[in-house]
Protein backbone atom coordinates (compact mmCIF):
# COMPACT_ATOMS: atom_id res chain seq x y z
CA UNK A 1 12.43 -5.87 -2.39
CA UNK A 2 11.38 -2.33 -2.76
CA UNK A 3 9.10 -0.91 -0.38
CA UNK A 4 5.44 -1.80 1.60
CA UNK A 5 2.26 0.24 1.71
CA UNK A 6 0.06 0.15 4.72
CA UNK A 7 -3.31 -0.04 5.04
CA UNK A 8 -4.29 0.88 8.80
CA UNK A 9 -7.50 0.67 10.38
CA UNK A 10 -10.88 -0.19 8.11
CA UNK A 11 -14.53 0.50 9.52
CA UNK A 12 -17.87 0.11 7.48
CA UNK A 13 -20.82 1.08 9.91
CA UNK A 14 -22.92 -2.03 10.40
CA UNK A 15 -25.77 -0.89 8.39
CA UNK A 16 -23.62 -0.42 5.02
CA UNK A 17 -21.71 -3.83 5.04
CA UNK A 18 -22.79 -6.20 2.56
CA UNK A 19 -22.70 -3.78 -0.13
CA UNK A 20 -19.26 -4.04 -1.10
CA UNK A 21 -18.00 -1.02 0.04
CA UNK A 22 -15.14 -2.56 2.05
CA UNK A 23 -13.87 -4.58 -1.09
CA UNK A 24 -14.05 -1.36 -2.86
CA UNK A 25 -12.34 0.73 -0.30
CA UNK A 26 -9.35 -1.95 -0.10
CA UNK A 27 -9.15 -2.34 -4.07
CA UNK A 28 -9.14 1.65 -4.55
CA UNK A 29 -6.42 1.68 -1.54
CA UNK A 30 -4.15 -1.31 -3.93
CA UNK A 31 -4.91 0.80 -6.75
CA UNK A 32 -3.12 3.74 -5.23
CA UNK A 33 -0.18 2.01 -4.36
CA UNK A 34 0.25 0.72 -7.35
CA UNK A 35 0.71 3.75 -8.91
CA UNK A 36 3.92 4.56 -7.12
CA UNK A 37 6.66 2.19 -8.48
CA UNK A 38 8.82 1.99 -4.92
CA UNK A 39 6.08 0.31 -3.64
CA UNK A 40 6.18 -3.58 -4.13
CA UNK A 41 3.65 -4.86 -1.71
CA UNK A 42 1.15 -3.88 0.71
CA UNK A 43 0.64 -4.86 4.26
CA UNK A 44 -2.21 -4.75 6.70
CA UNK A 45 -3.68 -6.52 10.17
CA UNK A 46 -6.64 -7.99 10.02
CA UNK A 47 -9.23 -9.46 12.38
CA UNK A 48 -9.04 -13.25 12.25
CA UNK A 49 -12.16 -13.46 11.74
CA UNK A 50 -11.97 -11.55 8.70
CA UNK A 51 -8.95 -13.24 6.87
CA UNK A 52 -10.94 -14.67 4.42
CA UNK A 53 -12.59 -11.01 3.17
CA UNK A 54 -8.78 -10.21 2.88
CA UNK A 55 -8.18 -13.45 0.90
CA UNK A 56 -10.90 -13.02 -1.60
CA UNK A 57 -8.82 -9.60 -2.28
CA UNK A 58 -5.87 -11.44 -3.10
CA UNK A 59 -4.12 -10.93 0.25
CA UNK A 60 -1.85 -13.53 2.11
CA UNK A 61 -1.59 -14.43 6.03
CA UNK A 62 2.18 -14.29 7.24
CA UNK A 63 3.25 -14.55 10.75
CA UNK A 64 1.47 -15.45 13.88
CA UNK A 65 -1.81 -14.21 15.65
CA UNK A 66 -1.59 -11.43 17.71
CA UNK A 67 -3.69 -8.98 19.98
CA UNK A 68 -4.25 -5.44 18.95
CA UNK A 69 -6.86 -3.46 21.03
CA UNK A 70 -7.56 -6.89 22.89
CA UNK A 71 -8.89 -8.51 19.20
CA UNK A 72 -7.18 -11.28 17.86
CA UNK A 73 -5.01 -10.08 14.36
CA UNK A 74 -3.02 -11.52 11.86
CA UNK A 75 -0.32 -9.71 9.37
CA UNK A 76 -1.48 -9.91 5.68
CA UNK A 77 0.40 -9.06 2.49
CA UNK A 78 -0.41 -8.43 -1.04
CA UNK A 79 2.40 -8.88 -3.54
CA UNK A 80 2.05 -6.01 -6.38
């Protein structure tokens, strides 16, 4: 199945969201791994309440919800 990049922790400072730069950080972060052949998918945990910013980027929900630094989370892949 080859192997899974990770994308840890992601943090726009309130006054700069809305301007894309979190789209553009996550694409340039894909982009990277896809440069590297061993890697066939990429995984990350996101907020629930922002699965569907990780949607829009092509990602998928897998696996329950969970509770990371008391927040609610959910795993997400992307398949490359």
């Amino acid at each position: 199945m080859g192997e899974t990049g990770k994308i840890g922790r992601v943090c726009i400072l309130p006054e700069a969201r809305g301007l894309g730069l979190g789209a553009a950080l996550i694409r340039a972060a894909v982009e990277e791994f896809r440069k590297r052949p061993q890697i066939s998918r990429v995984k990350l945990g996101a907020q629930t309440h922002a699965l569907g910013f990780y949607e829009r980027l092509g990602f998928v929900a897998v696996g329950p919800e969970y509770l990371d630094a008391g927040i609610l989370h959910r795993d997400m892949v992307l398949a490359l």
